[in-house]
Each structure stands twice: as C-alpha cells, then as structure tokens.
N, C-alpha and C. Protein backbone atom coordinates (compact mmCIF):
# COMPACT_ATOMS: atom_id res chain seq x y z
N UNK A 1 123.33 69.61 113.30
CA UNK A 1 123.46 68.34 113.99
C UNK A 1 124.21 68.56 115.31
N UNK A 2 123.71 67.69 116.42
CA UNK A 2 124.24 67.77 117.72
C UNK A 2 125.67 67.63 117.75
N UNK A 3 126.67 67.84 118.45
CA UNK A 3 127.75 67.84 118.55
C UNK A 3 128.10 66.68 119.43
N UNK A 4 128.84 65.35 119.08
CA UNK A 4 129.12 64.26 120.13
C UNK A 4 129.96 64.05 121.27
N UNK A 5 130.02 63.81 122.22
CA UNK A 5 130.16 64.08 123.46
C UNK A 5 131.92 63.76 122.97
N UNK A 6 132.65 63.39 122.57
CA UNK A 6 133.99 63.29 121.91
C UNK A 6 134.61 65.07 120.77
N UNK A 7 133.35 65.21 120.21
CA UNK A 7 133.57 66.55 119.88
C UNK A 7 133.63 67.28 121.09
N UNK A 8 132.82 67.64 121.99
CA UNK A 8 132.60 68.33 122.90
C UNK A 8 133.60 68.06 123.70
N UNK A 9 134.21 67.14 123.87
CA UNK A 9 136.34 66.73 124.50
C UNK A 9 136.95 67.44 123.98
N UNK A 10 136.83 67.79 122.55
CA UNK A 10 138.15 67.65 121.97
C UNK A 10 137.90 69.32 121.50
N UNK A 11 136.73 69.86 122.03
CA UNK A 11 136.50 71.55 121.76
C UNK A 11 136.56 72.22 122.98
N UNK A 12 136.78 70.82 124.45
CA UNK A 12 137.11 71.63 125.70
C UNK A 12 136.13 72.31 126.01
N UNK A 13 134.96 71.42 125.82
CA UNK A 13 133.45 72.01 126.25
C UNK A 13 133.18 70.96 127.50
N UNK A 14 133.72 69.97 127.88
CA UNK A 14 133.49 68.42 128.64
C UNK A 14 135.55 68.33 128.90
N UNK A 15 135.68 68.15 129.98
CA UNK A 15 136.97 68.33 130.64
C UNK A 15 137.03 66.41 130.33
N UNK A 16 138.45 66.17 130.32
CA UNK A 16 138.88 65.18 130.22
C UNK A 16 140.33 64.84 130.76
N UNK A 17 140.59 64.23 130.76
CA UNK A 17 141.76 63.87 131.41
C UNK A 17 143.40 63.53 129.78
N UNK A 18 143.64 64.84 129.02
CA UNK A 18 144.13 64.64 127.82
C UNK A 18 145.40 63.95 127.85
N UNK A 19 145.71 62.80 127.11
CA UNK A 19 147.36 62.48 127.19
C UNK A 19 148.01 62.66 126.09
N UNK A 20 147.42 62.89 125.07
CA UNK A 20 147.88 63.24 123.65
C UNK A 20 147.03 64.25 123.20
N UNK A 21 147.36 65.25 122.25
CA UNK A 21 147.06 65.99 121.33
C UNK A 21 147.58 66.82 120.30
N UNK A 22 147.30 66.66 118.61
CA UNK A 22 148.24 67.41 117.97
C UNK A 22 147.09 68.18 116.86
N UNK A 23 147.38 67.76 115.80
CA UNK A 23 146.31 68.70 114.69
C UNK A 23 145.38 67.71 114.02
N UNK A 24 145.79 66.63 114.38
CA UNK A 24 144.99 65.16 113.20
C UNK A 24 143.99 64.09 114.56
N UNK A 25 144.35 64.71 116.05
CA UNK A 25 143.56 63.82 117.17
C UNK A 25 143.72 64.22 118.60
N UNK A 26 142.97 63.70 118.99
CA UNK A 26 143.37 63.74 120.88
C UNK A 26 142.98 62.29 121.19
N UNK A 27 143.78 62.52 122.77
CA UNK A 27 143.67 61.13 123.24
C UNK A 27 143.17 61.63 124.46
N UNK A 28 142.61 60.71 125.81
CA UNK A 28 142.07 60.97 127.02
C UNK A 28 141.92 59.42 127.68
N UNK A 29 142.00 59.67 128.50
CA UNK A 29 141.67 58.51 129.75
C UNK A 29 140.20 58.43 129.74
N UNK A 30 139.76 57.12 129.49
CA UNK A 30 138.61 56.27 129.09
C UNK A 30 137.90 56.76 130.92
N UNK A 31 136.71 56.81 131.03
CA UNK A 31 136.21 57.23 132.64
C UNK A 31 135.66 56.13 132.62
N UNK A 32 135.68 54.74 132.44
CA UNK A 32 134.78 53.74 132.47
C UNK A 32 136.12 52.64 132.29
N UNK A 33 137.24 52.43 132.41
CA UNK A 33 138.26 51.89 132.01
C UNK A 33 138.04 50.50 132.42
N UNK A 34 138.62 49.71 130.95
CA UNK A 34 138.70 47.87 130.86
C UNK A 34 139.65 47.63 131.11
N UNK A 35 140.90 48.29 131.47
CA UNK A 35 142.13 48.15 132.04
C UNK A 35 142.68 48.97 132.56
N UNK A 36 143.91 48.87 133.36
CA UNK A 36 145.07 49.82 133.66
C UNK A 36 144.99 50.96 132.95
N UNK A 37 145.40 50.63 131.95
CA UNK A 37 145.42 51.94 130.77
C UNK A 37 144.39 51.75 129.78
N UNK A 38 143.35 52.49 129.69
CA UNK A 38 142.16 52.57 128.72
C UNK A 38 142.39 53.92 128.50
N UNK A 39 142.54 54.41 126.85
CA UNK A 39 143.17 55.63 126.35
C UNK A 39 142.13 55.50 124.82
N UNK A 40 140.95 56.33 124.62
CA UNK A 40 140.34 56.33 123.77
C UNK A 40 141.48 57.82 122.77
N UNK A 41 141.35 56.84 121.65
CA UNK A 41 142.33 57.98 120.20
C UNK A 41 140.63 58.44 118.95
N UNK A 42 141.01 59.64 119.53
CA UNK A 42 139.71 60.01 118.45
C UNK A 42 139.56 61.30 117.40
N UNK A 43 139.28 61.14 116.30
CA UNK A 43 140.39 61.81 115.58
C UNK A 43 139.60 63.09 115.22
N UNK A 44 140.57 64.21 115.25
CA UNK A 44 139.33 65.86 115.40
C UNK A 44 138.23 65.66 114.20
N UNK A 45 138.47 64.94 113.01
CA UNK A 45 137.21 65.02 111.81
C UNK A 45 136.56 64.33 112.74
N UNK A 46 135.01 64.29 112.65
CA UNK A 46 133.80 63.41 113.07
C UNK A 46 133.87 62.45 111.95
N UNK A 47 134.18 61.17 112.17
CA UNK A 47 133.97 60.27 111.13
C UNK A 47 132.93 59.69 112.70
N UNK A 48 132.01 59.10 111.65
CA UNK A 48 130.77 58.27 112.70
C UNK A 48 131.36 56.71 112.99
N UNK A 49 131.63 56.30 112.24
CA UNK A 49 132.68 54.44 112.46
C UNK A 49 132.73 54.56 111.02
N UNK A 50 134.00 53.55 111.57
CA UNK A 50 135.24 52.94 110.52
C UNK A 50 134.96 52.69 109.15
N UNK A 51 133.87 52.03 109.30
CA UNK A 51 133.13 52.21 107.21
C UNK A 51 132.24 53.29 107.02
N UNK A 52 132.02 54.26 107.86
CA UNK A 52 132.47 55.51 107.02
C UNK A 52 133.44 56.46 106.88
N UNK A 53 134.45 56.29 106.62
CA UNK A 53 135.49 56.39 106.35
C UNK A 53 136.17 55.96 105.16
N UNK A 54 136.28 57.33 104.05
CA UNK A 54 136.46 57.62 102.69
C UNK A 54 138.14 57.40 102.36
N UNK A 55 138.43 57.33 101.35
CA UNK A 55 139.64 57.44 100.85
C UNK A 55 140.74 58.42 100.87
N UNK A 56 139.92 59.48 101.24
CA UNK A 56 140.44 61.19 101.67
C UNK A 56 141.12 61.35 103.53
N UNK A 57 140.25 59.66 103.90
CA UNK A 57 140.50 59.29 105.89
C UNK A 57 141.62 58.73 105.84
N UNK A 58 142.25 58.17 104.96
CA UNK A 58 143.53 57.04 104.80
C UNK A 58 144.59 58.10 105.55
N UNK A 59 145.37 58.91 105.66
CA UNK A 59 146.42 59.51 106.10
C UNK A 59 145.73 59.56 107.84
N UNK A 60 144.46 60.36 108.24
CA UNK A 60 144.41 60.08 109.37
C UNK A 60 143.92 59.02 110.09
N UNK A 61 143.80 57.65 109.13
CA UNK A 61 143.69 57.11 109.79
C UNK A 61 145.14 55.88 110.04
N UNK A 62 146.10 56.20 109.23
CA UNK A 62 147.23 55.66 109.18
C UNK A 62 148.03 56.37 110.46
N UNK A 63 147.61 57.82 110.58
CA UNK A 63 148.34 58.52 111.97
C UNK A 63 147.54 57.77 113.21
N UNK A 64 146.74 57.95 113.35
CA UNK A 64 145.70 57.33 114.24
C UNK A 64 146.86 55.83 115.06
N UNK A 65 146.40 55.02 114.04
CA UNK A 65 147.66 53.68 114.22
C UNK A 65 148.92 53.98 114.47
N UNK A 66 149.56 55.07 114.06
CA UNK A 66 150.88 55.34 114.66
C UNK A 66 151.08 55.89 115.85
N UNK A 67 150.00 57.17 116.06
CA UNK A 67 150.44 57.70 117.27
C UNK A 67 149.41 56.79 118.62
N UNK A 68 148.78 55.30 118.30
CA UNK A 68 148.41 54.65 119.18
C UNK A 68 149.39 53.86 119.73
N UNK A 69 150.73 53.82 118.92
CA UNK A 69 152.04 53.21 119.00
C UNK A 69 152.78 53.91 120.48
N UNK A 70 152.63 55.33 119.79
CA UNK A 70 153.63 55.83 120.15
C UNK A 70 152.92 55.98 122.21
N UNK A 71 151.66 56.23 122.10
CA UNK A 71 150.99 56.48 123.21
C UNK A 71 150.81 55.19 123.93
N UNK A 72 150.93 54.14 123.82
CA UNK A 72 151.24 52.93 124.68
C UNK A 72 153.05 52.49 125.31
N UNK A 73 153.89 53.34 123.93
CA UNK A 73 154.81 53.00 124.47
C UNK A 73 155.44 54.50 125.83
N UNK A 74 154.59 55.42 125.49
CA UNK A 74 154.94 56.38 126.61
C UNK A 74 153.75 55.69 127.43
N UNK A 75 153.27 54.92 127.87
CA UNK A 75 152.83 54.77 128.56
C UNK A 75 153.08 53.52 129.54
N UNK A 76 154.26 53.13 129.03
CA UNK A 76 154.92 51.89 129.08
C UNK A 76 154.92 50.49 128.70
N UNK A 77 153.72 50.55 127.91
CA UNK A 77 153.34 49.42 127.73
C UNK A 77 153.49 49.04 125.60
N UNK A 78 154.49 49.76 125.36
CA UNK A 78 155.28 49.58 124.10
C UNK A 78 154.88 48.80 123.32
N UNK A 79 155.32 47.40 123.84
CA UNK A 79 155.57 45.97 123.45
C UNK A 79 154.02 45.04 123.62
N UNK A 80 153.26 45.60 124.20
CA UNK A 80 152.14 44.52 124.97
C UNK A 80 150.46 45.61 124.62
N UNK A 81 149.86 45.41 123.94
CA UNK A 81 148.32 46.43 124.25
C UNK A 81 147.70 46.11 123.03
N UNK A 82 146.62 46.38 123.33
CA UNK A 82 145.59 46.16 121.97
C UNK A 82 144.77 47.39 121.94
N UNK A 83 144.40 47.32 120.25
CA UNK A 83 143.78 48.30 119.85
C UNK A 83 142.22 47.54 119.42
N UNK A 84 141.42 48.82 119.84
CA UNK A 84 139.84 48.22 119.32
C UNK A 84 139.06 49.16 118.95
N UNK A 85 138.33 48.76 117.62
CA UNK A 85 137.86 49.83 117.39
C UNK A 85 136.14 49.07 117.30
N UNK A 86 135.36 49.46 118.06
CA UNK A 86 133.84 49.10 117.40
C UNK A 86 133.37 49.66 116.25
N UNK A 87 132.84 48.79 115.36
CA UNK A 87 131.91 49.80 114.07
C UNK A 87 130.48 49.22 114.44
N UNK A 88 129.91 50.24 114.99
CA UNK A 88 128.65 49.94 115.01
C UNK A 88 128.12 49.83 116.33
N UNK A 89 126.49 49.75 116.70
CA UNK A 89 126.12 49.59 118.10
C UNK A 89 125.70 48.04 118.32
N UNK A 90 125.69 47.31 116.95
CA UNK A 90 125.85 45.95 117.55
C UNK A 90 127.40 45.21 118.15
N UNK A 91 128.27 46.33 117.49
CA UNK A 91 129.84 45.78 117.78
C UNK A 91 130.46 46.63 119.16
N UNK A 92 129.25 47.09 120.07
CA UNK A 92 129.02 48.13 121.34
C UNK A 92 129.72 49.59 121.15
N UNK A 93 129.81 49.90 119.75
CA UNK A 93 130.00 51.52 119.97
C UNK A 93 129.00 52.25 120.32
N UNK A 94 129.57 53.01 121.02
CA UNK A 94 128.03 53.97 122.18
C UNK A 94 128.40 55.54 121.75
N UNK A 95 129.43 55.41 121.14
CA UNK A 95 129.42 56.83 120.89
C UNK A 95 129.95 56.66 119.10
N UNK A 96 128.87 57.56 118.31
CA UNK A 96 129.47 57.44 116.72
C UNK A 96 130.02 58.82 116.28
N UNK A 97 131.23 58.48 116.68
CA UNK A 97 132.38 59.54 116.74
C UNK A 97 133.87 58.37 116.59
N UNK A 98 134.14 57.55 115.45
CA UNK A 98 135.55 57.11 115.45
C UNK A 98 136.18 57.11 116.59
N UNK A 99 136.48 56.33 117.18
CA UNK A 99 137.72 56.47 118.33
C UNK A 99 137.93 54.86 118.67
N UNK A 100 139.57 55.05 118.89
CA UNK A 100 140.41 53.89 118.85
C UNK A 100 140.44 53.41 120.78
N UNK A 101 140.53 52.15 121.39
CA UNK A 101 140.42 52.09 122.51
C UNK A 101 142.17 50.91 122.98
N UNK A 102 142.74 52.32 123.36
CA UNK A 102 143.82 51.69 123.28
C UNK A 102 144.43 50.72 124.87
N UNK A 103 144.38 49.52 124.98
CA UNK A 103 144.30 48.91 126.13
C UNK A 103 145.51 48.18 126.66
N UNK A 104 146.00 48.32 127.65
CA UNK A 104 147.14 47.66 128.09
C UNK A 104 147.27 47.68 130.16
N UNK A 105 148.04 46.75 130.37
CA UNK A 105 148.49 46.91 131.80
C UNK A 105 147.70 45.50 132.32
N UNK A 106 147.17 44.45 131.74
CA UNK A 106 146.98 43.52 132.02
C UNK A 106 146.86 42.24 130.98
N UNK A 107 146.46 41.27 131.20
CA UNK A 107 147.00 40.13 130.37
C UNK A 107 145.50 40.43 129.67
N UNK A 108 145.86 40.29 128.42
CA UNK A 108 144.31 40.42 127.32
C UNK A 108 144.50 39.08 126.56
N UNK A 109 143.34 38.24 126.75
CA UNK A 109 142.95 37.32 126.48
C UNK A 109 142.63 36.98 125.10
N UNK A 110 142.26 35.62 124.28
CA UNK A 110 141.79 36.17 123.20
C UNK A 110 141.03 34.62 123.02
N UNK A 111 139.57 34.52 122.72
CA UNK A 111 139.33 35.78 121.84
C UNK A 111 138.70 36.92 122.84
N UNK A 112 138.82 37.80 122.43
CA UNK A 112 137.71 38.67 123.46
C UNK A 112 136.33 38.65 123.29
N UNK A 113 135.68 39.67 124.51
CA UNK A 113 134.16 39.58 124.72
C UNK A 113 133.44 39.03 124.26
C-alpha cells in the first residue's frame, strides 16, 4: 500500500516545517493554514480516521490530546485554540492518515463551517 503524504512527513521523504516530535507523533505547520497557527498532530501509527481506531490507540491517542495542549501553549496560545479532527471525506478529511488540526491566533466562532 502507498505510503500517505503525512507518512512521507514524518519519514522525511516531503520536508515540512516540524514543531513537535517525539516517539508516539509529529507536528508541522499546516501549508494551507485556517489561522495564525494551523499545526496538524499526526500520530507515527497510520490510523486512517478516528473510528478506526482500536482499543490498543487509547494511550496514543490520549498523548495526541496532551501534547496538542502542550503545543498551543508553546505557541502561545495556551488558554484559547481548538482542536479538529475530520473522520471521513464527507467531514473534509483529504488525507486518511489521523491527524489533529490544532487552531489558534484568531477568534473561532461557533458553530463552525
């Protein structure tokens, strides 16, 4: 199976702009950004979206949520940002590779899109 353009980030085959990385994810600057700070979190397993994602995903996906914490508040925006995750290409995921879209640096409305 082809390798998704998020694998191919995170194997440093496709250059990105990295702001996080440890053993459970990387993070990068979104090239299409909905805000100030658009910071896609995508986690090294290939999970395709969020319901597929097994009982064995629970720890990375509990890190996932933490270190989206921690990467808004080094980014200054601590207190204020939203997280989004699409499941699916009717819910506009374009890439099925899990990844969190972490958004901040302007007033986010609700409801959204």
């Amino acid at each position: 199976m082809a390798k998704t353009l998020f694998e191919k980030i995170i194997d440093k085959e496709i250059p990105a702009t990295l702001v996080h990385e440890d053993e459970y994810c990387v993070a990068f600057r979104d090239i299409n950004p909905g805000a100030p700070v658009h910071i896609l979190l995508v986690p090294r397993k290939p999970i395709p979206r969020l319901c597929d994602a097994g009982a064995d995903d629970q720890a990375v996906l509990g890190h996932l949520m933490l270190t989206a914490s921690k990467i808004a508040a080094a980014e200054g925006h601590g207190e204020a940002y939203r997280l989004v995750v699409n499941n699916g290409a009717e819910a506009g995921q374009s890439v099925f590779h899990l990844h969190l879209h972490i958004l901040a640096g302007r007033p986010l409305h609700w409801p959204p899109g």
